[in-house]
N, C-alpha and C. Protein backbone atom coordinates (compact mmCIF):
# COMPACT_ATOMS: atom_id res chain seq x y z
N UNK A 1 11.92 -289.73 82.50
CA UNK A 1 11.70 -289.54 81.06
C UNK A 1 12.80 -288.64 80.51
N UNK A 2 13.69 -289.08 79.92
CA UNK A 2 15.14 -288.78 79.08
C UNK A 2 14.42 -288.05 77.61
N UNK A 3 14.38 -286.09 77.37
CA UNK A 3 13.96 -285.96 76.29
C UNK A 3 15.15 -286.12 75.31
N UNK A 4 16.65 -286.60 75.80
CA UNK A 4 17.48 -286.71 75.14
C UNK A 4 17.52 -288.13 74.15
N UNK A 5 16.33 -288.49 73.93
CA UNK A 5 16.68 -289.82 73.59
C UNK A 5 15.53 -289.77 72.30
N UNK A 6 15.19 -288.57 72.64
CA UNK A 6 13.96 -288.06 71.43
C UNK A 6 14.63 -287.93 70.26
N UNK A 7 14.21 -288.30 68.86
CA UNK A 7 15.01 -286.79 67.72
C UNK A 7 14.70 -285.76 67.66
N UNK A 8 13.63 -285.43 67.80
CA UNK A 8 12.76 -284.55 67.66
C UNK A 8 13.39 -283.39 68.52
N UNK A 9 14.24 -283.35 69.92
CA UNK A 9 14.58 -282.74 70.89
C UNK A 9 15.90 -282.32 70.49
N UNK A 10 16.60 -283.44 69.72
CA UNK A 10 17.67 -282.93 69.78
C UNK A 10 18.00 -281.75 68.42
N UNK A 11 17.33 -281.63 67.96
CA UNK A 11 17.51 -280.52 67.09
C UNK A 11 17.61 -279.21 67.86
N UNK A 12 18.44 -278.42 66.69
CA UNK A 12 18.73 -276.76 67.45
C UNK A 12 17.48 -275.77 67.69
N UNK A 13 16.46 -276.34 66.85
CA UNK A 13 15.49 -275.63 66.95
C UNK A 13 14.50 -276.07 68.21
N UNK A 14 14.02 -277.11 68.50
CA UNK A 14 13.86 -277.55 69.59
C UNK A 14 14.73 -277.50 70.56
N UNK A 15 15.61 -277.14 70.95
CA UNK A 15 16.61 -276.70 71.88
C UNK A 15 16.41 -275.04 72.37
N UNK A 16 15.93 -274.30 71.23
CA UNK A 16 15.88 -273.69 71.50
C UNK A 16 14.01 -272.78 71.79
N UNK A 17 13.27 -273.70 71.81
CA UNK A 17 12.27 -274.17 72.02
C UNK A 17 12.01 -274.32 73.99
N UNK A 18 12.93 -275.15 73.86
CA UNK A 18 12.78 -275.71 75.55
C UNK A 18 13.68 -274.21 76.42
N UNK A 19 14.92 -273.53 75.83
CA UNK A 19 14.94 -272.63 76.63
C UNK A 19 14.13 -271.49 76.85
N UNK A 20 13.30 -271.17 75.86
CA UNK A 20 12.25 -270.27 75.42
C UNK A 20 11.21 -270.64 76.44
N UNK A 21 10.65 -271.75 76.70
CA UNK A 21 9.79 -272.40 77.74
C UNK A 21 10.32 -272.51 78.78
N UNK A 22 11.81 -272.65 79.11
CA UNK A 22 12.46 -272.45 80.89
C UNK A 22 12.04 -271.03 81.07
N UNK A 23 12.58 -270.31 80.20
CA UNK A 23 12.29 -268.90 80.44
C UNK A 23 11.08 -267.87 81.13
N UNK A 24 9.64 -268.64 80.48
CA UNK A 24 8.81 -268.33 81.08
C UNK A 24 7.69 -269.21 80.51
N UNK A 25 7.74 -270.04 81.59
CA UNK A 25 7.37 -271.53 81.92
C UNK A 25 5.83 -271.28 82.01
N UNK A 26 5.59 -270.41 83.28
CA UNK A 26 3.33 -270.78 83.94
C UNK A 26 3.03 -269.70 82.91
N UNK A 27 3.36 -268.58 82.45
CA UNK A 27 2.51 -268.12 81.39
C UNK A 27 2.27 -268.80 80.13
N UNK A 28 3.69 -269.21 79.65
CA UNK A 28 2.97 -270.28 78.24
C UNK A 28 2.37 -271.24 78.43
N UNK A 29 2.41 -272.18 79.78
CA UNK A 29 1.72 -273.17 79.77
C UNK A 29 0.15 -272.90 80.09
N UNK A 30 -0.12 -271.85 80.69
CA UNK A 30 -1.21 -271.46 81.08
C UNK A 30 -1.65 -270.95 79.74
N UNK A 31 -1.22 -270.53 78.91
CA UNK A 31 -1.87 -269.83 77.63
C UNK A 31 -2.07 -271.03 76.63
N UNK A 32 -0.82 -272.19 77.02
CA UNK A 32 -1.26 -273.10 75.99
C UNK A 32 -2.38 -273.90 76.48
N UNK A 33 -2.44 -274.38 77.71
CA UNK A 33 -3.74 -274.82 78.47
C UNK A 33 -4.93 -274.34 78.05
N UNK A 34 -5.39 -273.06 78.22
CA UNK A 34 -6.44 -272.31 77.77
C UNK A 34 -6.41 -272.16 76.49
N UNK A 35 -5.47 -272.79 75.38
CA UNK A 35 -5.78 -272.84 74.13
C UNK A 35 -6.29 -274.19 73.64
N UNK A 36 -5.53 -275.36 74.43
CA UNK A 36 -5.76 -276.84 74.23
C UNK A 36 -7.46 -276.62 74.82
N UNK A 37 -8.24 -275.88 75.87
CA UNK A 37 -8.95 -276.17 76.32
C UNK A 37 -10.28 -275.33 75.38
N UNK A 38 -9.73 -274.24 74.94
CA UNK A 38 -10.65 -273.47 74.13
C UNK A 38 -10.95 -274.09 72.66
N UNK A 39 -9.45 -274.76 72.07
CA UNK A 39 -9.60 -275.32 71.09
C UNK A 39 -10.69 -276.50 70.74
N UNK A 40 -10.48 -277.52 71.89
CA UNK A 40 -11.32 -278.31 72.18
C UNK A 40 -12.66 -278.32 72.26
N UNK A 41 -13.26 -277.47 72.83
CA UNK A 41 -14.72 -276.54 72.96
C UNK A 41 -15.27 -276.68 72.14
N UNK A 42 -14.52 -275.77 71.08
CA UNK A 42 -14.82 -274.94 70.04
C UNK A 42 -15.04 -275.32 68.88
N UNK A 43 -13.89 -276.22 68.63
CA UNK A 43 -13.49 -277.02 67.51
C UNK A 43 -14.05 -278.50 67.48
């Protein structure tokens, strides 16, 4: 799966999006997990 083929990706802001997420990868995903999962619940 090529995100280069996205538009959406290739913007600077999404670029800088994905290094923000290399950076520190299992805590945001774990926080976004437990938000997709709380949201869900809840909402």
């Amino acid at each position: 799966m090529s995100y280069q083929d996205d538009p959406y990706t290739s913007r600077s802001d999404a670029g800088r999006f994905g290094r923000w997420l290399a950076s520190r990868r299992a805590e945001t995903w774990m926080f976004f997990a437990a938000g997709v999962l709380l949201g869900g619940l809840f909402f």
